[in-house]
N, C-alpha and C. Protein backbone atom coordinates (compact mmCIF):
# COMPACT_ATOMS: atom_id res chain seq x y z
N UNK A 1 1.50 15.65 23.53
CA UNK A 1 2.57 15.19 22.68
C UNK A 1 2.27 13.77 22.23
N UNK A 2 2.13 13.61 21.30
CA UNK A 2 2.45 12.00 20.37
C UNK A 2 3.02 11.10 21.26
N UNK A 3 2.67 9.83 21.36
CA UNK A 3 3.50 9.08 21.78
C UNK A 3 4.37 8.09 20.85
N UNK A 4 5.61 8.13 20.66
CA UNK A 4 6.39 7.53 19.27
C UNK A 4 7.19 6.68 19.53
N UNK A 5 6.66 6.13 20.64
CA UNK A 5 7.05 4.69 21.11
C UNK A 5 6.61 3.44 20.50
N UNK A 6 5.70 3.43 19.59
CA UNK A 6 4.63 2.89 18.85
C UNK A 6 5.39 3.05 17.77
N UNK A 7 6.46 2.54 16.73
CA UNK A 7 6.57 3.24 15.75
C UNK A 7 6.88 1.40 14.82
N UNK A 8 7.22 1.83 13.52
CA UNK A 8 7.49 0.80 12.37
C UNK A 8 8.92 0.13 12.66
N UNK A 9 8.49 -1.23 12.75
CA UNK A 9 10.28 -1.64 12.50
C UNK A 9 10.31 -2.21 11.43
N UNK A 10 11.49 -1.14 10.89
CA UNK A 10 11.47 -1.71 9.36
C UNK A 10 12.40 -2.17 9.28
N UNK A 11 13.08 -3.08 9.90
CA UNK A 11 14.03 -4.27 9.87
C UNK A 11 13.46 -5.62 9.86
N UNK A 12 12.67 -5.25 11.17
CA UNK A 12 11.74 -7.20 10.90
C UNK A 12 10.34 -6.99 10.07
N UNK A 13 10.06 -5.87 9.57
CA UNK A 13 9.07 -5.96 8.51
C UNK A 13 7.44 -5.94 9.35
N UNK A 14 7.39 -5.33 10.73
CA UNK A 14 6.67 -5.92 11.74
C UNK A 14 6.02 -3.94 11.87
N UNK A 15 4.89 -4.03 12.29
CA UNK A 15 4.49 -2.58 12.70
C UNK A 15 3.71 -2.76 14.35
N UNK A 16 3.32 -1.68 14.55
CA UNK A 16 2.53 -2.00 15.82
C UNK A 16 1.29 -2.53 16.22
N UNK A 17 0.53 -2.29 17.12
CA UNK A 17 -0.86 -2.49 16.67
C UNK A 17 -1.58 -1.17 16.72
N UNK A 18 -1.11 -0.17 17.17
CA UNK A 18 -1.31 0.67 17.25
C UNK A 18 -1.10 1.18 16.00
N UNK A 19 -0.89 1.06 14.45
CA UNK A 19 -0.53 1.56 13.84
C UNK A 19 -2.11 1.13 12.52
N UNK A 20 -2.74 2.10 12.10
CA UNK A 20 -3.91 1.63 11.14
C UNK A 20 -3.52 1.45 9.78
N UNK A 21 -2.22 2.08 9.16
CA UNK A 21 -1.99 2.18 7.60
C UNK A 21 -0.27 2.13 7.60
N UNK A 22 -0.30 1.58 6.83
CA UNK A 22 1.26 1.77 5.90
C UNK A 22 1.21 2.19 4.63
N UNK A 23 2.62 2.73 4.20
CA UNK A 23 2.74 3.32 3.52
C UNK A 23 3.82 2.28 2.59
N UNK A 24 3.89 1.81 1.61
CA UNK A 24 4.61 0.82 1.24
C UNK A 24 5.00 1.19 -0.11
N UNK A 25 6.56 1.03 -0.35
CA UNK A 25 6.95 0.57 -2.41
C UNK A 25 6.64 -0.90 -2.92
N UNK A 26 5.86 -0.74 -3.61
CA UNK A 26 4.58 -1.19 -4.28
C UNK A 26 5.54 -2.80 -4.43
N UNK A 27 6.56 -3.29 -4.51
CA UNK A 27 7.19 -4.31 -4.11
C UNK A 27 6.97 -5.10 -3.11
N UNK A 28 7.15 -4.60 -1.86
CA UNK A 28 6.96 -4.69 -0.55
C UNK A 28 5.12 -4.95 -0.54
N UNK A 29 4.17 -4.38 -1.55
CA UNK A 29 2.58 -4.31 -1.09
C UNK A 29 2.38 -5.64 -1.65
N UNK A 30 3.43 -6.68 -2.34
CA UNK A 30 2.89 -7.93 -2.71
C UNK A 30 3.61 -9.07 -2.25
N UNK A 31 4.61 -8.74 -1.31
CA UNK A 31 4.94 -9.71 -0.54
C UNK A 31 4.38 -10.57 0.56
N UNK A 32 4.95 -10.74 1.36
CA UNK A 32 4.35 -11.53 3.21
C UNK A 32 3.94 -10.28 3.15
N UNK A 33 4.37 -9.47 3.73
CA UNK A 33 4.52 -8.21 4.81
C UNK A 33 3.18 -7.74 4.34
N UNK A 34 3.18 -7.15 3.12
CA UNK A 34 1.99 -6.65 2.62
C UNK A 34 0.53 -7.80 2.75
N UNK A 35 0.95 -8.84 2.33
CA UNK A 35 -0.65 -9.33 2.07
C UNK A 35 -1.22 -9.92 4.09
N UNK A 36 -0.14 -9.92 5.19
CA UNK A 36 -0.39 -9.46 6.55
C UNK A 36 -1.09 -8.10 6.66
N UNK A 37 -0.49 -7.11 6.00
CA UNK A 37 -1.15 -5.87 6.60
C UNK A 37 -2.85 -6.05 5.81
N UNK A 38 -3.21 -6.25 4.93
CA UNK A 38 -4.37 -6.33 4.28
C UNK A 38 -5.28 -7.05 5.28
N UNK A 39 -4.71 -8.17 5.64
CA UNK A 39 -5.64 -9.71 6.27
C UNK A 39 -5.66 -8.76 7.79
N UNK A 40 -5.15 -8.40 8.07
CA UNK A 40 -4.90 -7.61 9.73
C UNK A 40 -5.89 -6.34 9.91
N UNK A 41 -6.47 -6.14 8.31
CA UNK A 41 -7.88 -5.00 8.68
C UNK A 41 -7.17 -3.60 8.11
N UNK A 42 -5.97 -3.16 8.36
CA UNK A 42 -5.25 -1.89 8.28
C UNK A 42 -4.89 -2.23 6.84
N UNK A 43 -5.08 -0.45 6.65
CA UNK A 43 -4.71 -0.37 5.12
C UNK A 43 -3.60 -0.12 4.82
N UNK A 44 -3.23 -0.60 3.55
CA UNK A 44 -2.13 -0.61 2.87
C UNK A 44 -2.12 0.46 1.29
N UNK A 45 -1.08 1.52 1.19
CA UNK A 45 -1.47 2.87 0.88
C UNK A 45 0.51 2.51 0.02
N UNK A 46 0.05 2.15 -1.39
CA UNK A 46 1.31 1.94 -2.03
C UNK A 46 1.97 3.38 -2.86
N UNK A 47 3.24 3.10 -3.11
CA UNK A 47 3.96 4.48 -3.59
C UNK A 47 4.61 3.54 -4.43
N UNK A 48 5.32 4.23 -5.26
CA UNK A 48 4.97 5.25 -6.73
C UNK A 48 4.51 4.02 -7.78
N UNK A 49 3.63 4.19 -8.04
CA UNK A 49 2.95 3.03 -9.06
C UNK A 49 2.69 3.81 -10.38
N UNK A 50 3.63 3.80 -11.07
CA UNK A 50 3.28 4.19 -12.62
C UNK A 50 2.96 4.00 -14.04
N UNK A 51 2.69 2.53 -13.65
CA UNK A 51 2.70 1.30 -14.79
C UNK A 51 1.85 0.49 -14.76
N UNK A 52 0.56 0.60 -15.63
CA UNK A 52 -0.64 -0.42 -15.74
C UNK A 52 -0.56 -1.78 -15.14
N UNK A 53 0.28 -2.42 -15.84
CA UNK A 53 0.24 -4.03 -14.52
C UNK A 53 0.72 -3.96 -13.36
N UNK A 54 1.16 -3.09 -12.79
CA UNK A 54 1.32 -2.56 -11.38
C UNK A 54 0.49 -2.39 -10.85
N UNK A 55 -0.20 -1.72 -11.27
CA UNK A 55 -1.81 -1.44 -10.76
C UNK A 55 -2.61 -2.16 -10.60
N UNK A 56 -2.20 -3.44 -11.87
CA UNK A 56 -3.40 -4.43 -11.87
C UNK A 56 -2.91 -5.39 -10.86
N UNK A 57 -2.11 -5.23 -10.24
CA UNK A 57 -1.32 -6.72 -9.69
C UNK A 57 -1.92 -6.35 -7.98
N UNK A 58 -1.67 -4.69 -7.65
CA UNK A 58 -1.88 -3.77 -6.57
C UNK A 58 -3.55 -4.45 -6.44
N UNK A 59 -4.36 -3.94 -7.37
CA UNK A 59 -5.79 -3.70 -6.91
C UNK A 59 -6.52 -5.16 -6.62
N UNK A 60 -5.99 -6.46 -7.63
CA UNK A 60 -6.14 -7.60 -7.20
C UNK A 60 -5.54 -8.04 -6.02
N UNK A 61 -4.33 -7.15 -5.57
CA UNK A 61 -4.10 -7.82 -3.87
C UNK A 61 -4.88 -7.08 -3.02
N UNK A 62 -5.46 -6.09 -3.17
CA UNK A 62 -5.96 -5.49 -2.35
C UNK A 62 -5.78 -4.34 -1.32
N UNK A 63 -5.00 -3.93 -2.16
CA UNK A 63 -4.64 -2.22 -1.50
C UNK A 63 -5.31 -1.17 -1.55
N UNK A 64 -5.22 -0.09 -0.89
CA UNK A 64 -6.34 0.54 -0.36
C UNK A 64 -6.00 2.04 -1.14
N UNK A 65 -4.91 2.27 -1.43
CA UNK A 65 -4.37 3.22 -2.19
C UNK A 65 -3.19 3.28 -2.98
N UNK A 66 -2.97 3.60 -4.17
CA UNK A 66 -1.83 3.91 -4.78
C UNK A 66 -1.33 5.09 -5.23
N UNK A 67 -0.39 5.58 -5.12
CA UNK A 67 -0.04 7.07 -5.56
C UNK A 67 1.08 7.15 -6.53
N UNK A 68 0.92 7.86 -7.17
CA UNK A 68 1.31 7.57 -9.04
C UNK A 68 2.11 9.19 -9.25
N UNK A 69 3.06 9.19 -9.78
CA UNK A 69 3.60 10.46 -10.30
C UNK A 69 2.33 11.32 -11.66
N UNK A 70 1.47 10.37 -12.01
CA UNK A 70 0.35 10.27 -13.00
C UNK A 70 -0.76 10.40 -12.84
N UNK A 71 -1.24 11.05 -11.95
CA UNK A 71 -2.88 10.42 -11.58
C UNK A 71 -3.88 10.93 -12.74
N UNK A 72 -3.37 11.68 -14.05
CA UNK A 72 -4.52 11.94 -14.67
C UNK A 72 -4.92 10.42 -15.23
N UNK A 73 -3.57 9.91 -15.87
CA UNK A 73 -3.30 9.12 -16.63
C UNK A 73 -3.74 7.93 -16.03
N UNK A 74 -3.27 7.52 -14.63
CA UNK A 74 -4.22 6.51 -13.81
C UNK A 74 -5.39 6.39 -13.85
N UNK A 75 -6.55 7.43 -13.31
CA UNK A 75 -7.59 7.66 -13.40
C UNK A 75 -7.88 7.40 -14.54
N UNK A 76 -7.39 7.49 -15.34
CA UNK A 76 -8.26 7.20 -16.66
C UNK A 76 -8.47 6.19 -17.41
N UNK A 77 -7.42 4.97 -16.51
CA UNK A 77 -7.32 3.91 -16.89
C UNK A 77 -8.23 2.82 -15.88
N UNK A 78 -8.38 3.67 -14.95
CA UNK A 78 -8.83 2.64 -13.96
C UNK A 78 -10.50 3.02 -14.22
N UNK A 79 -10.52 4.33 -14.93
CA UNK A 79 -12.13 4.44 -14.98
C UNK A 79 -12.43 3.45 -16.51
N UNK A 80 -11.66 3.31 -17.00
CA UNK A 80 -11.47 2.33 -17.98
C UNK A 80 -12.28 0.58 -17.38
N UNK A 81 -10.93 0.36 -16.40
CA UNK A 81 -11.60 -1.03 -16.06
C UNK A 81 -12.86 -1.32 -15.61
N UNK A 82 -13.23 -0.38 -15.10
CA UNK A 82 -14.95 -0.52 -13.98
C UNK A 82 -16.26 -0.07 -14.80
């Protein structure tokens, strides 16, 4: 069985160490909280990003994933930038 004693407190904005990734609204991936989880090694895995400077703001902080109601339309922009 899991042990789920280890879990997110999402009141003080604090996770475990036991914990390798978050899952974050793309708000939250450019605050404190977020640019800690980046510097701390564990990835940071943003939700719902549907809007080009969102993306651009995301990939310059350094997130590890974004997930888009869009991904053709993403992809095609990001194969754009590179």
């Amino acid at each position: 069985m899991k042990d789920c004693s280890k879990r997110i407190n999402v009141l003080s904005g604090r996770f475990s160490q036991a914990q390798d990734a978050l899952h974050a609204f793309f708000p939250t991936a450019l605050r404190k909280m977020g640019k800690e989880v980046i510097a701390s090694g564990r990835q940071l895995r943003v939700f719902t990003v549907n809007e080009e400077p969102y993306a651009n703001m995301l990939q310059a902080a350094g997130v590890h994933a974004i997930f888009t109601d869009y991904p053709q339309e993403m992809f095609l922009y990001l194969d754009k930038r590179t």
